[in-house]
C-alpha atoms as a PDB file:
ATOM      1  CA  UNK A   1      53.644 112.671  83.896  1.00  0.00           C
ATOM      2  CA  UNK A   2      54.958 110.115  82.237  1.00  0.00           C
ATOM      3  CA  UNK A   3      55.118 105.996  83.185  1.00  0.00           C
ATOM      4  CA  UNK A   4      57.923 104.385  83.795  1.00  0.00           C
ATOM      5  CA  UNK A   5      58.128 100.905  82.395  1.00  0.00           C
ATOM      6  CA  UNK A   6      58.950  97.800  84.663  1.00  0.00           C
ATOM      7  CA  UNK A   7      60.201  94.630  83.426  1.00  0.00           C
ATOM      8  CA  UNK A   8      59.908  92.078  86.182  1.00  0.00           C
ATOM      9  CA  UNK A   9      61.890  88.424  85.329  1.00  0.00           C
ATOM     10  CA  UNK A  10      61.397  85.593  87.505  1.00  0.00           C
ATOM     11  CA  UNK A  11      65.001  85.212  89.744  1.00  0.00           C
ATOM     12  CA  UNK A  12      67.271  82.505  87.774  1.00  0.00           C
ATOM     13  CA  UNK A  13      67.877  79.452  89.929  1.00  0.00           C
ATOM     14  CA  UNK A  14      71.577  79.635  89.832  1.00  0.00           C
ATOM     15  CA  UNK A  15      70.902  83.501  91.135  1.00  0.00           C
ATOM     16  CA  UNK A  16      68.682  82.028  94.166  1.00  0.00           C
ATOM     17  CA  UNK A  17      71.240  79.626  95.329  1.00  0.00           C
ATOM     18  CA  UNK A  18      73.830  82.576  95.284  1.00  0.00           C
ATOM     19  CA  UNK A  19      71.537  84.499  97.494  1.00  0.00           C
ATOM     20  CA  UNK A  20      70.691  81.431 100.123  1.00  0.00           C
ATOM     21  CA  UNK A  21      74.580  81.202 100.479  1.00  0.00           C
ATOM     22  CA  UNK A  22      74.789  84.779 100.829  1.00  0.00           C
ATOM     23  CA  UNK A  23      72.964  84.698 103.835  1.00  0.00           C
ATOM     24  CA  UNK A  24      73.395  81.581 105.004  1.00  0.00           C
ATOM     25  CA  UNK A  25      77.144  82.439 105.334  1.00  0.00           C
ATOM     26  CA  UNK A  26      76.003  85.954 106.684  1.00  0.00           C
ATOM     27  CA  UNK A  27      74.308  84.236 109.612  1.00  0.00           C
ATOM     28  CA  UNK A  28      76.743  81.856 110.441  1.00  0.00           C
ATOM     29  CA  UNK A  29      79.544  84.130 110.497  1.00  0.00           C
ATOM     30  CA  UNK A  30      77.202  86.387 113.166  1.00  0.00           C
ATOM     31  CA  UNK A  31      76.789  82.889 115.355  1.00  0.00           C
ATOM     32  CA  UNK A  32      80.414  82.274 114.962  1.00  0.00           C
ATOM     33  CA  UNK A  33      81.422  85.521 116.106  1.00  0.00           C
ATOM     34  CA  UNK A  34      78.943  85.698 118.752  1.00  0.00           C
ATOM     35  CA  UNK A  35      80.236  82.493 120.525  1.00  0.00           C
ATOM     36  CA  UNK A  36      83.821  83.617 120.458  1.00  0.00           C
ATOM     37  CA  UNK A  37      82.479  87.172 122.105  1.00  0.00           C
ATOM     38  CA  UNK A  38      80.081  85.360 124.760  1.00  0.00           C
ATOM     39  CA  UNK A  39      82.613  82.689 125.249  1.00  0.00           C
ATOM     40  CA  UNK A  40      85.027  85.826 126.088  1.00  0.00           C
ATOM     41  CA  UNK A  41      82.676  87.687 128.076  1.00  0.00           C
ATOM     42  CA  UNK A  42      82.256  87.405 131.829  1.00  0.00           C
ATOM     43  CA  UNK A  43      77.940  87.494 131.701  1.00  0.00           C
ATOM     44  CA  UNK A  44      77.507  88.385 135.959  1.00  0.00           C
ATOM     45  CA  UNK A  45      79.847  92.001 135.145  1.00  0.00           C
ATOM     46  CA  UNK A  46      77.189  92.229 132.306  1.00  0.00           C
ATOM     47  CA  UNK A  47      74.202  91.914 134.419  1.00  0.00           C
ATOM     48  CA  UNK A  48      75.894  94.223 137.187  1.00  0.00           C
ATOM     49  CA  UNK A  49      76.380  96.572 135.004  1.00  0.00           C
ATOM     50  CA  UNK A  50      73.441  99.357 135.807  1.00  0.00           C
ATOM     51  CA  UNK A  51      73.659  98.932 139.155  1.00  0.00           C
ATOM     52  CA  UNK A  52      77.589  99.205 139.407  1.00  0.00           C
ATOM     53  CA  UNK A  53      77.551 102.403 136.972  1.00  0.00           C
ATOM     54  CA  UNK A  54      74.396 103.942 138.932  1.00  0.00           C
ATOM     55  CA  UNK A  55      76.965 103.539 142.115  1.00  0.00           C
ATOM     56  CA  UNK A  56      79.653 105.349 140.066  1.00  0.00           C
ATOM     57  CA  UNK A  57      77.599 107.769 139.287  1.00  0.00           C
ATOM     58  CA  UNK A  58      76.598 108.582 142.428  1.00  0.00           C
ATOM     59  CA  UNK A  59      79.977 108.489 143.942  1.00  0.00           C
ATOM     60  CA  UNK A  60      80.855 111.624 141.755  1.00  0.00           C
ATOM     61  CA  UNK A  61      78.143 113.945 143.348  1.00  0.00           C
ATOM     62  CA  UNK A  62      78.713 116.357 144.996  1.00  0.00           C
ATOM     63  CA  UNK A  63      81.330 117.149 142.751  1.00  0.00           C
ATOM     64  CA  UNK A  64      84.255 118.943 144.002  1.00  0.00           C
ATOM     65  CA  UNK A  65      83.830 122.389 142.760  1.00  0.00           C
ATOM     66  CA  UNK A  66      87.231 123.668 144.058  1.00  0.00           C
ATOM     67  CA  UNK A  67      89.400 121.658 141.750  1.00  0.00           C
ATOM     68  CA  UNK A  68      88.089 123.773 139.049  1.00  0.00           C
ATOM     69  CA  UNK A  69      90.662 126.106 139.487  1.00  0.00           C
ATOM     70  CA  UNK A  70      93.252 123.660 139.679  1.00  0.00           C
ATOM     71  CA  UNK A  71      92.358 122.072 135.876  1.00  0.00           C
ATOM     72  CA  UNK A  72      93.112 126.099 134.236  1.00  0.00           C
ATOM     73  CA  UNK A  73      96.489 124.773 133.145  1.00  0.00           C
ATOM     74  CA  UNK A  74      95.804 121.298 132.362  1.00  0.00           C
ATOM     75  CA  UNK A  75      92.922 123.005 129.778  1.00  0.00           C
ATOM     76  CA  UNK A  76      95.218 125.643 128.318  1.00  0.00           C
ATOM     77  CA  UNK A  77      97.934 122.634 127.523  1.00  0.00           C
ATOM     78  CA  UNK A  78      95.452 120.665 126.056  1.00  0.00           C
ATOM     79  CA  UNK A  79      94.466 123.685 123.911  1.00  0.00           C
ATOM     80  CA  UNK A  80      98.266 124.244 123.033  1.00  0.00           C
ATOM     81  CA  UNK A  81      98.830 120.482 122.439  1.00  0.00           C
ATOM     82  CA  UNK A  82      96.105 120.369 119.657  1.00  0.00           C
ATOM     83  CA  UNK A  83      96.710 123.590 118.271  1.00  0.00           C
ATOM     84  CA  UNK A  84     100.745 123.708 117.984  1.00  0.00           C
ATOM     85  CA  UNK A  85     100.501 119.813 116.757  1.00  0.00           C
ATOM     86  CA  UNK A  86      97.850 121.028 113.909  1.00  0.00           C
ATOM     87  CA  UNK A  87      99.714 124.163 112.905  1.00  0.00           C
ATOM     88  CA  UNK A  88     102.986 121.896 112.459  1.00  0.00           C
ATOM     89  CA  UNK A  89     100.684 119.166 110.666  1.00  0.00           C
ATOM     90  CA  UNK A  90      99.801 121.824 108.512  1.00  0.00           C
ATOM     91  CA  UNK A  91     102.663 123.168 107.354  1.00  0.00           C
ATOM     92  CA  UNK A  92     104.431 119.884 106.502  1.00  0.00           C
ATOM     93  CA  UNK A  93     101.383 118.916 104.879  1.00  0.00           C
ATOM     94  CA  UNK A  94     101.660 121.438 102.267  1.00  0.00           C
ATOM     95  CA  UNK A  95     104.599 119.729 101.353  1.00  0.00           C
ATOM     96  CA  UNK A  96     104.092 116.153 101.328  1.00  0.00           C
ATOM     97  CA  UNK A  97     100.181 117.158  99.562  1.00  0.00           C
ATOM     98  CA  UNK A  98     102.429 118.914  96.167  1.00  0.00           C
ATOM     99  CA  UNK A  99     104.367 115.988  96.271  1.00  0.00           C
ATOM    100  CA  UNK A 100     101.771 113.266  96.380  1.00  0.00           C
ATOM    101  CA  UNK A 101      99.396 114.540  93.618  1.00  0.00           C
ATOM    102  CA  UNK A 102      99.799 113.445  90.546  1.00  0.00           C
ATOM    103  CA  UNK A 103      99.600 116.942  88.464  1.00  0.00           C
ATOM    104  CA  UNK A 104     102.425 118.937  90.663  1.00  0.00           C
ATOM    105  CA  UNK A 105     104.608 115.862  92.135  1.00  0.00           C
ATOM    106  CA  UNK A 106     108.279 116.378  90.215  1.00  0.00           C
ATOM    107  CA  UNK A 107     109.519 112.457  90.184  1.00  0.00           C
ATOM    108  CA  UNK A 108     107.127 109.183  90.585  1.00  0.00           C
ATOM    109  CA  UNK A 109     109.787 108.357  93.689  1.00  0.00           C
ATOM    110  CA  UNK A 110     108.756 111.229  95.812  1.00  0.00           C
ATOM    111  CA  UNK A 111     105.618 111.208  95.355  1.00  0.00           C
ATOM    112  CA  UNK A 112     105.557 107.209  95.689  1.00  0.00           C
ATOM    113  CA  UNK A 113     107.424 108.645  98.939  1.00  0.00           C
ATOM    114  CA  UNK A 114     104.706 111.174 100.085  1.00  0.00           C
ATOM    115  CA  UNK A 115     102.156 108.622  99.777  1.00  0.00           C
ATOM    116  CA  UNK A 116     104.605 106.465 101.979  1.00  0.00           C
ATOM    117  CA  UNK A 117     104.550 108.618 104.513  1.00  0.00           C
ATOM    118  CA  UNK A 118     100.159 109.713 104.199  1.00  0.00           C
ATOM    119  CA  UNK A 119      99.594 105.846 104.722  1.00  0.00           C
ATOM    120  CA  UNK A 120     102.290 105.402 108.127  1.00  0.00           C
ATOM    121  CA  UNK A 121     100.746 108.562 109.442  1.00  0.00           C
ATOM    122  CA  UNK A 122      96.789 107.463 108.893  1.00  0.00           C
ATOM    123  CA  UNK A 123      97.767 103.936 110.017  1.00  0.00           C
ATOM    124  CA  UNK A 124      98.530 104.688 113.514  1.00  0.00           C
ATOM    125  CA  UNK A 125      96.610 106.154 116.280  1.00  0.00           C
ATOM    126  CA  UNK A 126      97.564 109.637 118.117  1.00  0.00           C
ATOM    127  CA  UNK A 127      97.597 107.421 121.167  1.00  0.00           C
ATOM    128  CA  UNK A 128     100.061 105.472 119.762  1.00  0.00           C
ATOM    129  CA  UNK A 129     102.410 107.529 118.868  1.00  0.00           C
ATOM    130  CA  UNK A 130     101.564 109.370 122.272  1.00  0.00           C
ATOM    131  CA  UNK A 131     103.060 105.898 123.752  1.00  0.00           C
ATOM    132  CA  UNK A 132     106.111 106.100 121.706  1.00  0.00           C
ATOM    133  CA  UNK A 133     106.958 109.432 121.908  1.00  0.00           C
ATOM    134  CA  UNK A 134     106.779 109.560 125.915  1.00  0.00           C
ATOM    135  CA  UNK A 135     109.216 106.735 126.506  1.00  0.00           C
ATOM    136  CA  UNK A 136     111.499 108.835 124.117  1.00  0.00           C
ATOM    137  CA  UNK A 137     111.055 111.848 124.996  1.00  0.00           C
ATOM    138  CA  UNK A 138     109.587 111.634 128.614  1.00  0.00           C
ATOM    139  CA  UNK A 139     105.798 112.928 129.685  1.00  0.00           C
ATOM    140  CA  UNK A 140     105.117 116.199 129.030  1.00  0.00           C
ATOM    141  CA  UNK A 141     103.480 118.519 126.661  1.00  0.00           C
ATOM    142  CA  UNK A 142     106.055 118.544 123.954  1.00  0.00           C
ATOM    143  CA  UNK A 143     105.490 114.291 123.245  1.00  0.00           C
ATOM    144  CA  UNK A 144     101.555 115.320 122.935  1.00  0.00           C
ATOM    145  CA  UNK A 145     102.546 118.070 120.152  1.00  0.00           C
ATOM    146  CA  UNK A 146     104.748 116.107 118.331  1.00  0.00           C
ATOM    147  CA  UNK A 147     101.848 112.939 118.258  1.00  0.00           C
ATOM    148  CA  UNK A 148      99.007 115.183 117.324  1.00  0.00           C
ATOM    149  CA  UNK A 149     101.188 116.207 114.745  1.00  0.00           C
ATOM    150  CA  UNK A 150     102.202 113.201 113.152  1.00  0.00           C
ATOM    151  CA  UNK A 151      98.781 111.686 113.174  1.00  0.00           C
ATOM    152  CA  UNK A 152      97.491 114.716 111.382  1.00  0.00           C
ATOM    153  CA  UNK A 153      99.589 114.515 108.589  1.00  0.00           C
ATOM    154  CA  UNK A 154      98.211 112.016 106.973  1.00  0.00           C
ATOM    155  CA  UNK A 155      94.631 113.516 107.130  1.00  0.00           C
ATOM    156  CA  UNK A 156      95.578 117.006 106.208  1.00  0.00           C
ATOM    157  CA  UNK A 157      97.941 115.431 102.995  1.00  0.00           C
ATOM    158  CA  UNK A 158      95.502 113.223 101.935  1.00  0.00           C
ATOM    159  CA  UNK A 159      92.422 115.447 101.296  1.00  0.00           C
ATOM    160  CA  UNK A 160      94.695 117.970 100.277  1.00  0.00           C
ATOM    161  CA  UNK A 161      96.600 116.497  97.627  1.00  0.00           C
ATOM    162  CA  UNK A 162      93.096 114.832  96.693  1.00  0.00           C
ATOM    163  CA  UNK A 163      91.759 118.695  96.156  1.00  0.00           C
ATOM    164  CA  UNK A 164      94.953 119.091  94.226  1.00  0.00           C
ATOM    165  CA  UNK A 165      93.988 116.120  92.055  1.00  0.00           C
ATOM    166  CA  UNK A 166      90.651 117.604  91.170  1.00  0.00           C
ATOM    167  CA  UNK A 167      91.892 121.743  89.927  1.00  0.00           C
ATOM    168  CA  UNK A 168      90.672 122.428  86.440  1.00  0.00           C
ATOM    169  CA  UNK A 169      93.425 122.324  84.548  1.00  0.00           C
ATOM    170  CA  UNK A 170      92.709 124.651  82.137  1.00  0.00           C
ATOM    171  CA  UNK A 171      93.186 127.285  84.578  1.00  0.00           C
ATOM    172  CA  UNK A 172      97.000 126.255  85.355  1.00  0.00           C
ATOM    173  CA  UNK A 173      97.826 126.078  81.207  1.00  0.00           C
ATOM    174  CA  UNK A 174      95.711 129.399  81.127  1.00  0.00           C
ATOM    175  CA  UNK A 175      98.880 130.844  83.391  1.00  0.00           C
ATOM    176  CA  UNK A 176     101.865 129.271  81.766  1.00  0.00           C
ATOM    177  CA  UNK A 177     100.550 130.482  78.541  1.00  0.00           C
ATOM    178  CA  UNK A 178     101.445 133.636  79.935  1.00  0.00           C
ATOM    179  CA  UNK A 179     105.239 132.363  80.209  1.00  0.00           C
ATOM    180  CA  UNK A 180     104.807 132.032  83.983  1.00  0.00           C
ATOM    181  CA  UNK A 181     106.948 129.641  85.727  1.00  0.00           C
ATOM    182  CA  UNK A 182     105.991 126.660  87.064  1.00  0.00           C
ATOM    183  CA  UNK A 183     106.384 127.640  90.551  1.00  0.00           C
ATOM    184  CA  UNK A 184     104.378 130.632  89.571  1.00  0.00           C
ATOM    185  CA  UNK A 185     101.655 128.511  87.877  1.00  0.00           C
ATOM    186  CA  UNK A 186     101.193 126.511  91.221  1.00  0.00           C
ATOM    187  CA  UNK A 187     100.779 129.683  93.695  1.00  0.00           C
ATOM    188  CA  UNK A 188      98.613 131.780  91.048  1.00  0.00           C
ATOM    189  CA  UNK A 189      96.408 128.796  89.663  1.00  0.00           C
ATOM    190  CA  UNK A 190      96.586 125.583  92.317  1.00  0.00           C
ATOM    191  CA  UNK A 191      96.838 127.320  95.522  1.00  0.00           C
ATOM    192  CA  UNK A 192      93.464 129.620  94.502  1.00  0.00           C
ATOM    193  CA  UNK A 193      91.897 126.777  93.568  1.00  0.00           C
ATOM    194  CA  UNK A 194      92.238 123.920  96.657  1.00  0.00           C
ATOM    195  CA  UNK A 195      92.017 126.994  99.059  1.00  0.00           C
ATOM    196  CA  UNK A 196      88.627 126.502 100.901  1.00  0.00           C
ATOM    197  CA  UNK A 197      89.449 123.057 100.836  1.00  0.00           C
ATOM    198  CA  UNK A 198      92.645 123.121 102.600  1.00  0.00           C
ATOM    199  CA  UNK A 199      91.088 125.966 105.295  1.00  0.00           C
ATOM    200  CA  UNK A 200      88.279 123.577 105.791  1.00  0.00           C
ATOM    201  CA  UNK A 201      90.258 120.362 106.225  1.00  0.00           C
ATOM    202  CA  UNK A 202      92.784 122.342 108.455  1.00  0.00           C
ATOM    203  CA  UNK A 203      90.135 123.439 110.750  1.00  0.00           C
ATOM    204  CA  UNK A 204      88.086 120.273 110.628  1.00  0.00           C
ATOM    205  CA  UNK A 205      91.479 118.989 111.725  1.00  0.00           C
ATOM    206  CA  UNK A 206      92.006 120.976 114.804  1.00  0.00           C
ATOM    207  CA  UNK A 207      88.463 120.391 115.972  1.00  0.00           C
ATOM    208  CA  UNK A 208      89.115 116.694 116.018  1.00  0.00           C
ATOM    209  CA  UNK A 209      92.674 117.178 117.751  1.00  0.00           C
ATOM    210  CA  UNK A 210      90.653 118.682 120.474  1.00  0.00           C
ATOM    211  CA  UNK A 211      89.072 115.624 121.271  1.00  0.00           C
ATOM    212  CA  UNK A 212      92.421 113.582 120.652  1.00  0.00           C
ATOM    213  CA  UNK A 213      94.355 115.609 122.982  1.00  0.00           C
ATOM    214  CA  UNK A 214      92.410 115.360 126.048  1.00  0.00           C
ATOM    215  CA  UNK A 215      92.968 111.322 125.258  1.00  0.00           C
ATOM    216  CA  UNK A 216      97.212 111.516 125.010  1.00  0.00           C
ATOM    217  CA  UNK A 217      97.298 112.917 128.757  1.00  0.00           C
ATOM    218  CA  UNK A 218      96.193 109.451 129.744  1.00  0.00           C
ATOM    219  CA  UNK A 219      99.800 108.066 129.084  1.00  0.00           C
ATOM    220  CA  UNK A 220     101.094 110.902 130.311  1.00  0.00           C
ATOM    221  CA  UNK A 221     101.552 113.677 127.058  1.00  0.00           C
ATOM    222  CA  UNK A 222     100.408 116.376 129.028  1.00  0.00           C
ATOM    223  CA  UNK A 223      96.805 117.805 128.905  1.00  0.00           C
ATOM    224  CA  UNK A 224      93.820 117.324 131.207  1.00  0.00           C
ATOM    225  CA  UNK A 225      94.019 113.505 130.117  1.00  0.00           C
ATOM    226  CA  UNK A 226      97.205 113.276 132.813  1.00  0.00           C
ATOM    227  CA  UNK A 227      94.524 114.648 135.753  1.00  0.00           C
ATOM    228  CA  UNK A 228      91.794 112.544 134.592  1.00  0.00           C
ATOM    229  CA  UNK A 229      94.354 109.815 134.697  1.00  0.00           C
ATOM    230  CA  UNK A 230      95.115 110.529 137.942  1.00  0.00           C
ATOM    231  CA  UNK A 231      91.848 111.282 139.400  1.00  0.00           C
ATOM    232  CA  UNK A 232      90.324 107.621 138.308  1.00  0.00           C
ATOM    233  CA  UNK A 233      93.392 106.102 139.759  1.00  0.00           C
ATOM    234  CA  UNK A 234      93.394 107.489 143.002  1.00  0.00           C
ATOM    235  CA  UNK A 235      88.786 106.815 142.543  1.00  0.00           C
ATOM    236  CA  UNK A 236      88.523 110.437 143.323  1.00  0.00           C
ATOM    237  CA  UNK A 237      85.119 110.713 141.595  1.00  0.00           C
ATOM    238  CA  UNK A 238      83.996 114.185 142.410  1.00  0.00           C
ATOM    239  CA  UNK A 239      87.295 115.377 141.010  1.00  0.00           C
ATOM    240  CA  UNK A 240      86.591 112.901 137.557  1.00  0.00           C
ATOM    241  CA  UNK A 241      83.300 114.522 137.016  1.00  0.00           C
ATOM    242  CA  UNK A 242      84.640 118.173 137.016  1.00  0.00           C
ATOM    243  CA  UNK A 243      87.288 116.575 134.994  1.00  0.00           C
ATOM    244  CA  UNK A 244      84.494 115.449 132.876  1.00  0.00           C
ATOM    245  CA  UNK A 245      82.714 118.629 132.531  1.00  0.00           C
ATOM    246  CA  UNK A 246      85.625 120.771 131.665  1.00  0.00           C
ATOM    247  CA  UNK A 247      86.162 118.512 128.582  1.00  0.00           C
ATOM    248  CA  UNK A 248      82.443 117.991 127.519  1.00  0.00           C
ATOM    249  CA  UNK A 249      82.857 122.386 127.393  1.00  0.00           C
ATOM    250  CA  UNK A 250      85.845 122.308 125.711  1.00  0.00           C
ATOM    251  CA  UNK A 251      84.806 120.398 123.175  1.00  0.00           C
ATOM    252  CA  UNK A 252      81.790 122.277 122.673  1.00  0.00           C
ATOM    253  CA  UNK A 253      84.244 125.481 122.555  1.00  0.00           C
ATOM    254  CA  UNK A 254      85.714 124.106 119.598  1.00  0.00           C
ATOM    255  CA  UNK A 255      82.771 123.261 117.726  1.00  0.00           C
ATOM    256  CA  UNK A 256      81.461 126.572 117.647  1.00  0.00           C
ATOM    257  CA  UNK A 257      84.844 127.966 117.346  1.00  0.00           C
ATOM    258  CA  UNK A 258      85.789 126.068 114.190  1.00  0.00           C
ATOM    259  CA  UNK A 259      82.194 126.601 112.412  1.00  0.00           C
ATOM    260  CA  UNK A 260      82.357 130.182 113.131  1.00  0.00           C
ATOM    261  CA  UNK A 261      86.354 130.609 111.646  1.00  0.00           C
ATOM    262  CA  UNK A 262      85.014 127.997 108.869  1.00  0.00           C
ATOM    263  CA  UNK A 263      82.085 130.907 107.860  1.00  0.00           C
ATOM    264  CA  UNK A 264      84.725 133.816 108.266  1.00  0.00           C
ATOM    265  CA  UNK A 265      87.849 131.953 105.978  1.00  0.00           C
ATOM    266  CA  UNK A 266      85.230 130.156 103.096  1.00  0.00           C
END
């Protein structure tokens, strides 16, 4: 085996001083940010804390076993919300993903526009546009489709039209040299190409909206969120904790549900 070579040099003065300041304005920006938060920060709920969440948690047992029946629906719209609002993500994703990369977008503008419309998408929060969408279009199911949707967009596009980015090239001349059309070019040489990615970003994607669509029920977009809602409101604890339970499964439905279609598509 061979030895590597180390040069040590003494630290320049002018390099020391850079790294005191360094850390000296590290350490004051942690004390100045701590006495804004403790300044903020009502210390007796702090110290309460264990005891008033050990009386929480006690309030939810026994839990009410019953109102397991009653959450069948609320779980099967959450299910719909996430998958509906990811299958219409996905298919205007394919769009606005052609048009932002850089090696299939027809005109700078609409491509300038497709990254427009990745960065408003990314930039705001299902919950958000949850809000939004129910004072427009009232609660229900339909406003929690619509915000999945339009939050994941801008995930889906981006890592899409990223994958697009990255094709070899010489596999698209490869098929105009054939005197293919361009359109042709893109579904015989592109599409083959940012495949596994797309399946893998589009199911990574509905796993998340899972999660994210149990949330948009709590301002009232359908979904189990609207009875968990409810159920802390009205302090009916052994009804939260089945509440609870049923998402802590679902979730851990769509885990295994995603790796296994992730194994069966790549």
């Amino acid at each position: 085996m061979s030895k590597k070579n180390y040069n040590w040099q003494l630290k320049s003065t002018l390099r020391i001083l850079k790294e005191i300041l360094f850390w000296a304005a590290g350490i004051w920006l942690f004390i100045y940010c701590w006495n804004i938060i403790s300044a903020r920060t009502i210390w007796p709920f702090v110290y309460d804390g264990a005891e008033q969440g050990s009386k929480l948690l006690m309030r939810m047992f026994p839990p009410n076993w019953t109102y397991f029946l009653d959450l069948l629906r609320p779980i099967w719209d959450t299910i719909t919300i996430a998958t509906l609002g990811t299958l219409a993500a996905i298919l205007l994703s394919l769009f606005v993903a052609f048009l932002a990369a850089e090696n299939t977008s027809p005109h700078p503008l609409l491509r300038q526009l497709a990254l427009l419309i990745i960065v408003i998408s990314r930039s705001v929060s299902s919950l958000i546009w949850a809000i939004i969408l129910v004072i427009i279009l009232g609660p229900g199911v339909l406003a929690g489709i619509i915000a999945i949707s339009l939050r994941s967009v801008g995930f889906v596009s981006k890592l899409l039209y990223e994958s697009i980015e990255e094709i070899d090239r010489k596999q698209v001349e490869a098929v105009e040299a054939t005197g293919a059309s361009k359109f042709s070019a893109l579904i015989y040489s592109v599409v083959p190409q940012v495949f596994p990615s797309f399946v893998g970003t589009a199911v990574y994607r509905w796993d998340i909206n899972i999660r994210e669509s149990t949330v948009v029920g709590l301002v009232g977009a359908g979904g189990i969120g609207l009875q968990l809602n409810e159920a802390i409101l009205g302090l009916k604890w052994p009804d939260a904790i089945i509440i609870f339970m049923m998402i802590l499964s679902l979730v851990l439905f769509s885990e295994l549900f995603s790796a296994k279609i992730r194994k069966i598509l790549i």
